[in-house]
C-alpha atoms as a PDB file:
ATOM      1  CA  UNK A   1      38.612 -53.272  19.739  1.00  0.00           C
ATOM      2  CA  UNK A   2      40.582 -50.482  20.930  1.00  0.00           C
ATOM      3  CA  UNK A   3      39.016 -48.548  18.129  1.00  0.00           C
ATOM      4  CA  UNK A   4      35.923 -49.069  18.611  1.00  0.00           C
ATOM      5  CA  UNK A   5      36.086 -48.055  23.133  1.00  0.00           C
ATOM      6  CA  UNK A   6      37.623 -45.045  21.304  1.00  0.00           C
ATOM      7  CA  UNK A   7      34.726 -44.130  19.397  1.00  0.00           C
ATOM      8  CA  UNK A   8      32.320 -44.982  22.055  1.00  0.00           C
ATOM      9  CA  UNK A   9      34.577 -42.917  24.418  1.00  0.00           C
ATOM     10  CA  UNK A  10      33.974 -40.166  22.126  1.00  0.00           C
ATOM     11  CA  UNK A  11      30.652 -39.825  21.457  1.00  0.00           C
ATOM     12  CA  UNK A  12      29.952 -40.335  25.383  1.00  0.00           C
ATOM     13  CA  UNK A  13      32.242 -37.196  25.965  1.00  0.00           C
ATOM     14  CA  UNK A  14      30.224 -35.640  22.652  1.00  0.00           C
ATOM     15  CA  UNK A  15      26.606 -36.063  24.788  1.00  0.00           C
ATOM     16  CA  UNK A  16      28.283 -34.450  28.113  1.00  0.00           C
ATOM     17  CA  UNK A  17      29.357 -31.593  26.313  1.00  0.00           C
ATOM     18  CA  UNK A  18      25.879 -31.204  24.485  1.00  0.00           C
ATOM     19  CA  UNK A  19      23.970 -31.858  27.231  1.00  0.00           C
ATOM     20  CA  UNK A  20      26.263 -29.458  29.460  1.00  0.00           C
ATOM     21  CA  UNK A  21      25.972 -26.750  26.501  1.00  0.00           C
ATOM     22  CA  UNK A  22      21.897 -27.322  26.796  1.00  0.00           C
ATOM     23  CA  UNK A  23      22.326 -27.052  30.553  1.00  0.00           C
ATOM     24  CA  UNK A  24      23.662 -23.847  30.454  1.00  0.00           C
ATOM     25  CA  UNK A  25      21.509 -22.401  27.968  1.00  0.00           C
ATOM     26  CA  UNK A  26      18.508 -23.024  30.476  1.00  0.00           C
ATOM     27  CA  UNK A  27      20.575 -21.482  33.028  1.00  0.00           C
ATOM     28  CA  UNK A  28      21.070 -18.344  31.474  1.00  0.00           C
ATOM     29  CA  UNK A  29      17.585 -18.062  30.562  1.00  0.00           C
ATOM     30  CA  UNK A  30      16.946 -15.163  32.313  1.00  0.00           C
ATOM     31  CA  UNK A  31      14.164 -15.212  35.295  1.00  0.00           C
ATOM     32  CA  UNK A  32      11.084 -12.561  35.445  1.00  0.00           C
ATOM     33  CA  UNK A  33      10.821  -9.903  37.973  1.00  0.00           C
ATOM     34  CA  UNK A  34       8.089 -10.684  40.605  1.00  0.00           C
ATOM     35  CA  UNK A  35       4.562  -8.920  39.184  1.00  0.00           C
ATOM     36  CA  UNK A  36       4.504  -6.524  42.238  1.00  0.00           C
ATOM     37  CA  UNK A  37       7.670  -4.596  41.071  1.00  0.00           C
ATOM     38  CA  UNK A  38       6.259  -4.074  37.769  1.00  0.00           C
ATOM     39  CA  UNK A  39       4.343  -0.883  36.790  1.00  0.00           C
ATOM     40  CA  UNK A  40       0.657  -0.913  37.282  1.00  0.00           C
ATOM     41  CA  UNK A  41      -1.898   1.106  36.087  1.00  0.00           C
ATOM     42  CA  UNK A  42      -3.008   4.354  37.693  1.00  0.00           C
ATOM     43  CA  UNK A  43      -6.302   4.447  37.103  1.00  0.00           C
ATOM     44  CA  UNK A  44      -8.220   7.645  36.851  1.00  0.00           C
ATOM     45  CA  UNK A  45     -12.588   8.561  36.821  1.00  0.00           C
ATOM     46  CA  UNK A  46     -13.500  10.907  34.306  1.00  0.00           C
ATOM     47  CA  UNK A  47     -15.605  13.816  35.183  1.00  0.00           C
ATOM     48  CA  UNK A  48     -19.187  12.529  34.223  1.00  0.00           C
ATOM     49  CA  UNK A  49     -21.449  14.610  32.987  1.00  0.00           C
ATOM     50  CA  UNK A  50     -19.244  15.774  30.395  1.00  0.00           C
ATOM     51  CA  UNK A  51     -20.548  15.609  26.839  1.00  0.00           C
ATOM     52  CA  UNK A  52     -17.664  14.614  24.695  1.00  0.00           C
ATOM     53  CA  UNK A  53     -17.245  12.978  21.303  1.00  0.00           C
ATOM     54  CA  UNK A  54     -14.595  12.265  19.313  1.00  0.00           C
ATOM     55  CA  UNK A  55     -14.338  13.544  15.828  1.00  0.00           C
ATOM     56  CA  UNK A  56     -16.465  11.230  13.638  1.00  0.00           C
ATOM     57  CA  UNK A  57     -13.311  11.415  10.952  1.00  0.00           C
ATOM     58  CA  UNK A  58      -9.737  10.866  11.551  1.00  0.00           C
ATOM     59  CA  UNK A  59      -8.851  13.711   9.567  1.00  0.00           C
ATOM     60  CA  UNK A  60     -10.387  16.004  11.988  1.00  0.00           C
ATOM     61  CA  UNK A  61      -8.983  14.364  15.208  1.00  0.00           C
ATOM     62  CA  UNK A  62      -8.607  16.932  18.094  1.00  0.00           C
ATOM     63  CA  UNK A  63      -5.281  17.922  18.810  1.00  0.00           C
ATOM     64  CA  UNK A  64      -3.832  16.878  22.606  1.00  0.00           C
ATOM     65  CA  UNK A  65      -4.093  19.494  25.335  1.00  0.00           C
ATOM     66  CA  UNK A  66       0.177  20.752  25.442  1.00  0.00           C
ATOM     67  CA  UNK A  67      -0.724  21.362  29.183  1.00  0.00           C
ATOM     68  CA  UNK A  68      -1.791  17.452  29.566  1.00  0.00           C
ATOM     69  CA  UNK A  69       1.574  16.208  29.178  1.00  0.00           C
ATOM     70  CA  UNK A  70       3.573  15.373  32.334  1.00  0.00           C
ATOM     71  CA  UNK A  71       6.951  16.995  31.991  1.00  0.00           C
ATOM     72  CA  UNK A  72       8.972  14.298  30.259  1.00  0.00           C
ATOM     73  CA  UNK A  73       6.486  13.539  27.780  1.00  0.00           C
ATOM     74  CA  UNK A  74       5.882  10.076  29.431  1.00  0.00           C
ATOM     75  CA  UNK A  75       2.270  10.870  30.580  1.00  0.00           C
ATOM     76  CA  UNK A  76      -0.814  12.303  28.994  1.00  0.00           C
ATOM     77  CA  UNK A  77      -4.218  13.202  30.694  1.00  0.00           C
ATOM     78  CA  UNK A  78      -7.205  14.784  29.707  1.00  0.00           C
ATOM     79  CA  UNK A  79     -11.049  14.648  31.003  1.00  0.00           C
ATOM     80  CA  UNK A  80     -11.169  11.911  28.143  1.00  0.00           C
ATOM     81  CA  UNK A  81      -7.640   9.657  28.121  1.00  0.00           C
ATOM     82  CA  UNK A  82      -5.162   8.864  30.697  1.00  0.00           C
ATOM     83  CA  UNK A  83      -1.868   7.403  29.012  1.00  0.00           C
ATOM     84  CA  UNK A  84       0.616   6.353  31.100  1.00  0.00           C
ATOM     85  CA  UNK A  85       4.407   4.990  29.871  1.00  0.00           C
ATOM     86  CA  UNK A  86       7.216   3.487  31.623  1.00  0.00           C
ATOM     87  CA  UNK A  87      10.214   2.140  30.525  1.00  0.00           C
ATOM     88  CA  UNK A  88      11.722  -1.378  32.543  1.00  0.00           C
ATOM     89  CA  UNK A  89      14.075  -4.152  32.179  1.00  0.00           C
ATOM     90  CA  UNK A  90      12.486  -8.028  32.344  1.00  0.00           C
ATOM     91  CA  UNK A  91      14.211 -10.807  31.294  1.00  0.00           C
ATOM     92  CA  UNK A  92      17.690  -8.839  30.940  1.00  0.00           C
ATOM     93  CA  UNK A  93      15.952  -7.062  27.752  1.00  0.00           C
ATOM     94  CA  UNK A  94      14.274  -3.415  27.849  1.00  0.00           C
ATOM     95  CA  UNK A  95      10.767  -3.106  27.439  1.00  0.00           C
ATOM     96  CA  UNK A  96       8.439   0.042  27.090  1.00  0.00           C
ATOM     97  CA  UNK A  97       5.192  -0.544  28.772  1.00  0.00           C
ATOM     98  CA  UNK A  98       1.798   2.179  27.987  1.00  0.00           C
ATOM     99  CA  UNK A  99      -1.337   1.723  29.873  1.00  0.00           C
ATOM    100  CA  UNK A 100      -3.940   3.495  28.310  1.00  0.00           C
ATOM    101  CA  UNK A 101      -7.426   4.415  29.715  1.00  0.00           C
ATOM    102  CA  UNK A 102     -10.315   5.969  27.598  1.00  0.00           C
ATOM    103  CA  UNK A 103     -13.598   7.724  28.077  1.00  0.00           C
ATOM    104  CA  UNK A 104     -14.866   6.298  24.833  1.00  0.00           C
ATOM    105  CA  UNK A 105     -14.682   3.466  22.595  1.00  0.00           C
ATOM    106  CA  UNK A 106     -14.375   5.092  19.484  1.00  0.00           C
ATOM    107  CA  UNK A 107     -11.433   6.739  20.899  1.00  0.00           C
ATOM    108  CA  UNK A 108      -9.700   3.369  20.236  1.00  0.00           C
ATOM    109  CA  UNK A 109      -9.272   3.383  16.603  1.00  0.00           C
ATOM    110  CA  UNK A 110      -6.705   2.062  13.519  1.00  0.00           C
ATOM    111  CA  UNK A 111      -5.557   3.965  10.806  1.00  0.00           C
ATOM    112  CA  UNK A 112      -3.391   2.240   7.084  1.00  0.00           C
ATOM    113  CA  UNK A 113      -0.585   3.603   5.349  1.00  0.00           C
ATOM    114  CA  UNK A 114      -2.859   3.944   2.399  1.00  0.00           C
ATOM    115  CA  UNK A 115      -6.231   2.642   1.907  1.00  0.00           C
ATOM    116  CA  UNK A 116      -6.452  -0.639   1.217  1.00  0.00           C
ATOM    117  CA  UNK A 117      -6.247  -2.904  -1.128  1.00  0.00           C
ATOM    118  CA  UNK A 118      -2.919  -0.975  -1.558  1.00  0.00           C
ATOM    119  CA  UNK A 119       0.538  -2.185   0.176  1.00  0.00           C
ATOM    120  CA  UNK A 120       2.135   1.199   0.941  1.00  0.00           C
ATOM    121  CA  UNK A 121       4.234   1.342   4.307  1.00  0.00           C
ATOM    122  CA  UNK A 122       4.626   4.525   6.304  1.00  0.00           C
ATOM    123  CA  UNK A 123       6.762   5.787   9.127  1.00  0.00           C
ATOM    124  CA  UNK A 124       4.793   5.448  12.136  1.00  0.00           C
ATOM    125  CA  UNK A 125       5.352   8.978  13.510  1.00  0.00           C
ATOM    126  CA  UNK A 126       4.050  10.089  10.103  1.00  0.00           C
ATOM    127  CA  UNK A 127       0.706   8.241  10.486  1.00  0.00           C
ATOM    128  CA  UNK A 128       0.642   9.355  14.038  1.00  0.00           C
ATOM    129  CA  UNK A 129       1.130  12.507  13.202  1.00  0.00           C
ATOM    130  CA  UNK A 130      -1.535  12.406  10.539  1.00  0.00           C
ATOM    131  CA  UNK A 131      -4.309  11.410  13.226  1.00  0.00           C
ATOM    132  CA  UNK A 132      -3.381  13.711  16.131  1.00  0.00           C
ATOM    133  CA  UNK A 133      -2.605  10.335  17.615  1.00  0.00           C
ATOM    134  CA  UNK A 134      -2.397  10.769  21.441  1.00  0.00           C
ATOM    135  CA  UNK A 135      -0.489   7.030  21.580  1.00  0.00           C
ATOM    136  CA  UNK A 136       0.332   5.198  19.267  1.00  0.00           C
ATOM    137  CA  UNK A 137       1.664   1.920  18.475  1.00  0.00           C
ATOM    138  CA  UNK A 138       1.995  -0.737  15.228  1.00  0.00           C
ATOM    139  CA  UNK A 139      -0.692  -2.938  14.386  1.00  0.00           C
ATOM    140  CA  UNK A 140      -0.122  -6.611  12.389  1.00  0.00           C
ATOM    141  CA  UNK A 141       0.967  -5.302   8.992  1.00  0.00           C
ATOM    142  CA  UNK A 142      -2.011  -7.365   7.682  1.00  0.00           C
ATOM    143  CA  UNK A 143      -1.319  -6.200   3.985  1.00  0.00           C
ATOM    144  CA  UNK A 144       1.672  -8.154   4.105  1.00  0.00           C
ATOM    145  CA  UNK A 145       0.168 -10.732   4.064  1.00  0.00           C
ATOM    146  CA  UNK A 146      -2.408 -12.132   1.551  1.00  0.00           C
ATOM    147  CA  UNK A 147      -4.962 -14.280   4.542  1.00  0.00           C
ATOM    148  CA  UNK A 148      -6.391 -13.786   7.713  1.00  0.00           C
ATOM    149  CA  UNK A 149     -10.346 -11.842   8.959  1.00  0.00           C
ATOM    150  CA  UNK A 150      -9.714  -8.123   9.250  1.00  0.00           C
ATOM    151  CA  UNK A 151     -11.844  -5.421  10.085  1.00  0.00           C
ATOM    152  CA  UNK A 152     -10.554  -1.683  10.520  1.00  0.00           C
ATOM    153  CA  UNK A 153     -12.809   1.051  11.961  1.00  0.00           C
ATOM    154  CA  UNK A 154     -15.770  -1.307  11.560  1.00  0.00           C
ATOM    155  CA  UNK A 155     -15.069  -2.286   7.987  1.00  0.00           C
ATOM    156  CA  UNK A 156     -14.428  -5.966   6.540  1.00  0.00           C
ATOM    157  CA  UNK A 157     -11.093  -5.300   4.108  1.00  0.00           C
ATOM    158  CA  UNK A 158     -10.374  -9.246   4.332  1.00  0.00           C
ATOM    159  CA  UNK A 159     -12.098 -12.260   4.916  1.00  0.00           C
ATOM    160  CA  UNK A 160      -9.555 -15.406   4.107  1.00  0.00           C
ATOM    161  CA  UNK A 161      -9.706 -17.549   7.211  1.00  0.00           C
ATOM    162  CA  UNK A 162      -6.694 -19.139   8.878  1.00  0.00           C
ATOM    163  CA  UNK A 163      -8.032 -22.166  11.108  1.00  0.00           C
ATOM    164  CA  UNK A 164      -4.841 -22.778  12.843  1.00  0.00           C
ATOM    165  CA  UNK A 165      -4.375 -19.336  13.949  1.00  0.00           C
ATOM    166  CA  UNK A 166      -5.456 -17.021  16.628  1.00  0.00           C
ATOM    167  CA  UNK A 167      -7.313 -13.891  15.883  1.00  0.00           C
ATOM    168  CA  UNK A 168      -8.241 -10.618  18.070  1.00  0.00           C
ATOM    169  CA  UNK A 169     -11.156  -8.820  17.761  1.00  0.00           C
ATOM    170  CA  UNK A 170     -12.053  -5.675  19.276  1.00  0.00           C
ATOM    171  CA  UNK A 171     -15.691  -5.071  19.413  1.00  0.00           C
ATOM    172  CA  UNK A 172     -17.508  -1.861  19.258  1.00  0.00           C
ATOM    173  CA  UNK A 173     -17.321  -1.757  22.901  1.00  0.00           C
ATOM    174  CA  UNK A 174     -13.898  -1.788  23.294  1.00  0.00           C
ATOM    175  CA  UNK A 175     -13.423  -4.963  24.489  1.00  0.00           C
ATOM    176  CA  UNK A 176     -10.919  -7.666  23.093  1.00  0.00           C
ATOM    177  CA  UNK A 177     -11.752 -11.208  22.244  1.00  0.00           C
ATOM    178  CA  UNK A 178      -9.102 -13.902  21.207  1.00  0.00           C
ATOM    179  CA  UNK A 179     -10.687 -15.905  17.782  1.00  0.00           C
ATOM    180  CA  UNK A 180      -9.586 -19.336  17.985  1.00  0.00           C
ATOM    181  CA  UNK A 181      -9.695 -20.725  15.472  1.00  0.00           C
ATOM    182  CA  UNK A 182      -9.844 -18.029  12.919  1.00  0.00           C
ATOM    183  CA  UNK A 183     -13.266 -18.917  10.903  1.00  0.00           C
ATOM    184  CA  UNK A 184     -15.860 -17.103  10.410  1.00  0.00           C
ATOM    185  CA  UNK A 185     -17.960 -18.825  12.645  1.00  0.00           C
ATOM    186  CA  UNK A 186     -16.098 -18.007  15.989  1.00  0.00           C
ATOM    187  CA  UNK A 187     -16.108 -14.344  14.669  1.00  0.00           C
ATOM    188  CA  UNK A 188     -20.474 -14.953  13.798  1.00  0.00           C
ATOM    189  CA  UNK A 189     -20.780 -15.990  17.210  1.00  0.00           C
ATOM    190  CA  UNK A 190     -20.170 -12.341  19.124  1.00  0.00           C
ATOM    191  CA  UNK A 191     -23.451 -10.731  20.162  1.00  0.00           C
ATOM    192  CA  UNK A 192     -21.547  -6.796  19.524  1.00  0.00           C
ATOM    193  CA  UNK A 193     -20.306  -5.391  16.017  1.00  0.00           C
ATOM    194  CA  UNK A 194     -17.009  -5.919  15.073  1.00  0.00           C
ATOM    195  CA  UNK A 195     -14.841  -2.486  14.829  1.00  0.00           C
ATOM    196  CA  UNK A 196     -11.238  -3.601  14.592  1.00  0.00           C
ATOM    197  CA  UNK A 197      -9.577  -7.515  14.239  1.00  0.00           C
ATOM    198  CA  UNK A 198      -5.921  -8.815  13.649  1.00  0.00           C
ATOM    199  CA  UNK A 199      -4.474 -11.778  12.043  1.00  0.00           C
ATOM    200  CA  UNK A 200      -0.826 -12.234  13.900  1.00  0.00           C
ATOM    201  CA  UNK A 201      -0.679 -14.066  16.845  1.00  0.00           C
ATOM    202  CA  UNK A 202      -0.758 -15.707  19.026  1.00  0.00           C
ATOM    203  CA  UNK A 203      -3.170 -15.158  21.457  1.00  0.00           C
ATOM    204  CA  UNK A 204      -1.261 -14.787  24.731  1.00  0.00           C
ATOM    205  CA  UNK A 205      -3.798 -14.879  27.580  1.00  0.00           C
ATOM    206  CA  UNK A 206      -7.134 -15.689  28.155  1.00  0.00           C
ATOM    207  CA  UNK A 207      -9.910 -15.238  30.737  1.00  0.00           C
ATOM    208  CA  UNK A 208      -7.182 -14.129  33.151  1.00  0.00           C
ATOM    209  CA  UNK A 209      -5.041 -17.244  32.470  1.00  0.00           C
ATOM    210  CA  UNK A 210      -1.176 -17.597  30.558  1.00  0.00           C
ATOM    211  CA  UNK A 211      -1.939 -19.722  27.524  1.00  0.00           C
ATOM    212  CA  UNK A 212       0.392 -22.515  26.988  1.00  0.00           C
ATOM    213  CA  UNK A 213       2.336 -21.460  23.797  1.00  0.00           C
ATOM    214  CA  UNK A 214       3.798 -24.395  21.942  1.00  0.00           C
ATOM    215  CA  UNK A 215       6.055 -23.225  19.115  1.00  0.00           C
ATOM    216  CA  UNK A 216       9.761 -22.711  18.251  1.00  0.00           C
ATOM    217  CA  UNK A 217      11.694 -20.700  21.045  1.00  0.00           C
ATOM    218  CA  UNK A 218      12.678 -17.320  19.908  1.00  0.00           C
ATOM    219  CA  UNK A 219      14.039 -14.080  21.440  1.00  0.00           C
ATOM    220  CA  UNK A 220      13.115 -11.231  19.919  1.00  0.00           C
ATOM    221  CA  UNK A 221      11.111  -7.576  19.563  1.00  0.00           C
ATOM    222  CA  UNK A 222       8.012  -8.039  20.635  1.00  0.00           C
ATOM    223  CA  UNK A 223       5.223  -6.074  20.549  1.00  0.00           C
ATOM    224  CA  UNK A 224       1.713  -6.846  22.366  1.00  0.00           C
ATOM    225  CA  UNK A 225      -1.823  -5.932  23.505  1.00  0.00           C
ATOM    226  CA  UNK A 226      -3.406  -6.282  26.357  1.00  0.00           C
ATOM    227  CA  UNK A 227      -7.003  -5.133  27.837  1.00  0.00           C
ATOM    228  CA  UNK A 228      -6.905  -4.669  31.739  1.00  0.00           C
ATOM    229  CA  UNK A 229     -10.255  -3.509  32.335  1.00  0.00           C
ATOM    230  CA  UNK A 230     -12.990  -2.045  30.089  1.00  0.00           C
ATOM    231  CA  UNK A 231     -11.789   0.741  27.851  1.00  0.00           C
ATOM    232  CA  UNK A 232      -8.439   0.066  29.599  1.00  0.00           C
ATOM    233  CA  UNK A 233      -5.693  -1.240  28.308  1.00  0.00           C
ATOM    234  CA  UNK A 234      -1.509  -2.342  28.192  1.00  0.00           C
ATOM    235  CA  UNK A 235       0.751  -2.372  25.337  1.00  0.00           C
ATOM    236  CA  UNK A 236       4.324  -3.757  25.848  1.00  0.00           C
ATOM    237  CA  UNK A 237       6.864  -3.207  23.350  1.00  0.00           C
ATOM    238  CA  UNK A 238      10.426  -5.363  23.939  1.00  0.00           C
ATOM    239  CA  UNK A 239      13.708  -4.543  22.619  1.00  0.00           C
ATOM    240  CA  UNK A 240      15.216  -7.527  20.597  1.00  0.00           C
ATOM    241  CA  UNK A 241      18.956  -9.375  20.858  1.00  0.00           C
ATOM    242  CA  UNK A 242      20.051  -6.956  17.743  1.00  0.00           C
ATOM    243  CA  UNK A 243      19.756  -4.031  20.322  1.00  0.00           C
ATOM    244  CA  UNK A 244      22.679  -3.217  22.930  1.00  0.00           C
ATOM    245  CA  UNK A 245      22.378  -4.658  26.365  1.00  0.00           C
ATOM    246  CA  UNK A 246      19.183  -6.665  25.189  1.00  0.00           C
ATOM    247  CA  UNK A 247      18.603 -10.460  25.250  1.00  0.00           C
ATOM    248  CA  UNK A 248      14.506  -9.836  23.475  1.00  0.00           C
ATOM    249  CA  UNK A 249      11.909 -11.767  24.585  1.00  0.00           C
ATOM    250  CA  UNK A 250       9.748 -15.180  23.727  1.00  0.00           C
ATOM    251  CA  UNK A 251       6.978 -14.976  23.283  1.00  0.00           C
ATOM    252  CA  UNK A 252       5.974 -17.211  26.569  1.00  0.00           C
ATOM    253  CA  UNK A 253       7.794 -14.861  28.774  1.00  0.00           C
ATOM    254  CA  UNK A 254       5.867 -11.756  26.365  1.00  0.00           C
ATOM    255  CA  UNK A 255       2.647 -13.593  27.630  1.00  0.00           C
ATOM    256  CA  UNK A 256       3.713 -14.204  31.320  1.00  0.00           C
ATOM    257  CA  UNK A 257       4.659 -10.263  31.413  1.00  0.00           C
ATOM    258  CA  UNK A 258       1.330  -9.267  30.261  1.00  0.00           C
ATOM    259  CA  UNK A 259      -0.371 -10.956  33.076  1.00  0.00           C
ATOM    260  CA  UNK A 260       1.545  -9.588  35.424  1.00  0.00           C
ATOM    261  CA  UNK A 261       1.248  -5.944  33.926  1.00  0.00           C
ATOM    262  CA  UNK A 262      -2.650  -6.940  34.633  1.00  0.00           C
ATOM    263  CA  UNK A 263      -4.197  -8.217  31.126  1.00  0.00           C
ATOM    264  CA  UNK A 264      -6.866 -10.471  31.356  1.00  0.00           C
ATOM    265  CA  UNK A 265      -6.742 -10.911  27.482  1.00  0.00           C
ATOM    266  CA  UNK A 266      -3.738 -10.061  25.454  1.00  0.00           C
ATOM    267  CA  UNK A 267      -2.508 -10.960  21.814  1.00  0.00           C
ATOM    268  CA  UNK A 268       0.760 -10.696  20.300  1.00  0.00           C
ATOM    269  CA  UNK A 269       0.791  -8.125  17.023  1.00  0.00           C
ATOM    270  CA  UNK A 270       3.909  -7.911  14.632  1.00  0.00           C
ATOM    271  CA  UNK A 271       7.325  -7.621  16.021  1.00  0.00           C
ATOM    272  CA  UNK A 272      10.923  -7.486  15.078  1.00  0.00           C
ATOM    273  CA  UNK A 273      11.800  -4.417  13.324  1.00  0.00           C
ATOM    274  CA  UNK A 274       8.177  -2.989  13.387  1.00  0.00           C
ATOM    275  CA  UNK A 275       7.949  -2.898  16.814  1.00  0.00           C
ATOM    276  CA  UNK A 276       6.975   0.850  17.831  1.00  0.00           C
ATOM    277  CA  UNK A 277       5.813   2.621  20.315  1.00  0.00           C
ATOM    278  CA  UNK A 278       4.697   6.430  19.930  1.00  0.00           C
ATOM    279  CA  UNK A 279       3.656   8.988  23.073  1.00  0.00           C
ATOM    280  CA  UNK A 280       2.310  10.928  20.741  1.00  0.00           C
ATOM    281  CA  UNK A 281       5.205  12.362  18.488  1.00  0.00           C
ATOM    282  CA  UNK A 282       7.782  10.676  20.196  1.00  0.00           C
ATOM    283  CA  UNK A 283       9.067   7.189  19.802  1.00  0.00           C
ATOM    284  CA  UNK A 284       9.806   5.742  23.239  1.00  0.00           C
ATOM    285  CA  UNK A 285      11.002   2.278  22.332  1.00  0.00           C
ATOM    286  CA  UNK A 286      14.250   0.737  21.586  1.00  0.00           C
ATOM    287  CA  UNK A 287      17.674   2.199  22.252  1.00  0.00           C
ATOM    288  CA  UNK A 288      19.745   5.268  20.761  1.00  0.00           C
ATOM    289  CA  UNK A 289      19.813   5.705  18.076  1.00  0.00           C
ATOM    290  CA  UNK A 290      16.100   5.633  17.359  1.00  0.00           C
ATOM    291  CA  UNK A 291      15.099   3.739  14.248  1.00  0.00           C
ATOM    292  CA  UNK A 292      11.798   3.736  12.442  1.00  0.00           C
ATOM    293  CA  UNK A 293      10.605   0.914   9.807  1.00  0.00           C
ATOM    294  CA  UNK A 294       7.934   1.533   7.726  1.00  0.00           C
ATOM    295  CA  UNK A 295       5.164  -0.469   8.425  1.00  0.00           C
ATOM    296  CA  UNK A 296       1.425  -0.758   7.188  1.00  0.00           C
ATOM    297  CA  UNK A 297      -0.780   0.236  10.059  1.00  0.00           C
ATOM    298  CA  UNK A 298      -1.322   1.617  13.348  1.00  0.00           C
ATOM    299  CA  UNK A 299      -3.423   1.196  16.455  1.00  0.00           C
ATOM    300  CA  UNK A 300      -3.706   4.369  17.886  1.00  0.00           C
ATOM    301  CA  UNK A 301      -6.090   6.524  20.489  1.00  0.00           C
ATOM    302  CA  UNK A 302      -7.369  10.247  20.223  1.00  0.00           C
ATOM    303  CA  UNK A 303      -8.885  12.737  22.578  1.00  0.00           C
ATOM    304  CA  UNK A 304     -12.086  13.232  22.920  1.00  0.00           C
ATOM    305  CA  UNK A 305     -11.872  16.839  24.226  1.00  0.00           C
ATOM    306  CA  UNK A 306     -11.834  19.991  21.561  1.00  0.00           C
ATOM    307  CA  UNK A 307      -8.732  22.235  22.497  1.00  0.00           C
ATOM    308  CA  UNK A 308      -9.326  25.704  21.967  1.00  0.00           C
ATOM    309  CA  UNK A 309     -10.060  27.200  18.340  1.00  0.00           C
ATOM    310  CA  UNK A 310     -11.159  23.203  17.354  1.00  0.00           C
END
């Protein structure tokens, strides 16, 4: 008898620890800063009128303007792109955040290590380089993986549908719509052309609303997408708990904090280790010392506006 109030003794005092363990961890979930101390966008009118195009290939990309750069390096303007790029701390983790603003759709555009079918990885500061990239940042590493609907610059490279996963399209407008479920129906169904589409996920918000995210809970890089506006948009790219002074993030609270940056549709693109973010030669994300992973693709944006001698 005595043995067994024992045993019952000790697997009472085994739940209060556990559940006093699980108490704490919910505790020490760190809390969001309130959406009107974030960053917001700035946002700018192009001069109309104006008559610019971007280069049709993206081997011939114009250069930036040196004198558009805000000293720092953390801002870039031009009669054709506003990029603006701030660096916070959110859920006790550090997080680079780039609004970017364009003049014309095709100046959104996504650019492969090597032309695909092949695998090849790249640094991104290489490929950015390579494009005269004004911004930059990493895409989903679709050739990765062997599935998913991807278009790149207007082209179909894959078409191997994943119906229990999200999908992101970007139209020829410039405009972002979350494919769920990832068939090719939902994607027959849009009135524009297709330009780019990912297959990562999840989708994060919707019509202006936090979707409800039901999957393991994880801290760590993130990386997302965001459109605030038409042909304006948010990127925010979170430090993970390998990184000093950095919890990372889930990616619930990646979703709440692209609401509150302003997103009415955002999407979640590959993370951990390839999470970068370029202003335009120079990565801004993550901590001293500055790592790079190669990675298979890009989303980045151009100018629109020749600089002299172009």
């Amino acid at each position: 008898m005595k043995m067994k109030r024992l045993a019952i003794c000790l697997m009472l005092l085994a739940c209060c620890l556990l559940a006093g363990m699980a108490a704490a961890e919910e505790e020490h979930i760190p809390e969001p800063i309130p959406a009107e101390l974030l960053p917001q966008m700035i946002k700018v009118t192009f001069p109309e009128g104006e008559d610019f195009v971007p280069a049709e290939k993206a081997k011939d990309n114009y250069l930036p303007n040196p004198a558009g750069f805000s000293e720092g390096g953390m801002r870039y303007s031009d009669d054709t792109i506003d990029v603006q790029a701030y660096m916070i701390r959110v859920y006790d983790t550090p997080c680079a955040v780039m609004f970017v603003q364009i003049a014309d759709p095709d100046q959104f555009r996504t650019e492969l290590a090597k032309p695909y079918p092949q695998k090849a990885t790249m640094r991104i500061d290489t490929m950015s380089k390579r494009v005269n990239a004004v911004a930059a940042v990493n895409g989903d590493w679709f050739t990765y993986h062997g599935e998913g609907i991807v278009y790149r610059n207007g082209e179909l490279l894959r078409n191997r549908p994943i119906p229990e996963d999200d999908g992101l399209v970007v139209d020829v407008n410039g405009d972002l719509h979350i494919m769920r479920p990832m068939v090719e129906e939902e994607y027959a169904k849009l009135e524009v052309p297709i330009m780019h589409s990912f297959a990562f996920g999840p989708a994060l918000v919707e019509n202006g609303e936090v979707l409800e995210i039901v999957r393991q809970l994880t801290f760590k890089q993130r990386m997302g997408i965001g459109q605030i506006a038409p042909l304006t948009y948010v990127f925010v790219a979170a430090d993970g708990p390998d990184q000093p002074d950095s919890v990372g993030l889930s990616v619930p609270q990646l979703a709440q904090l692209m609401h509150d940056l302003g997103a009415h549709t955002a999407y979640n693109l590959d993370g951990g280790q390839s999470t970068s973010m370029m202003m335009y030669q120079t990565k801004i994300n993550g901590q001293a010392p500055k790592t790079f992973r190669a990675i298979g693709d890009i989303i980045y944006f151009v100018t629109a506006q020749p600089s002299e001698g172009e």
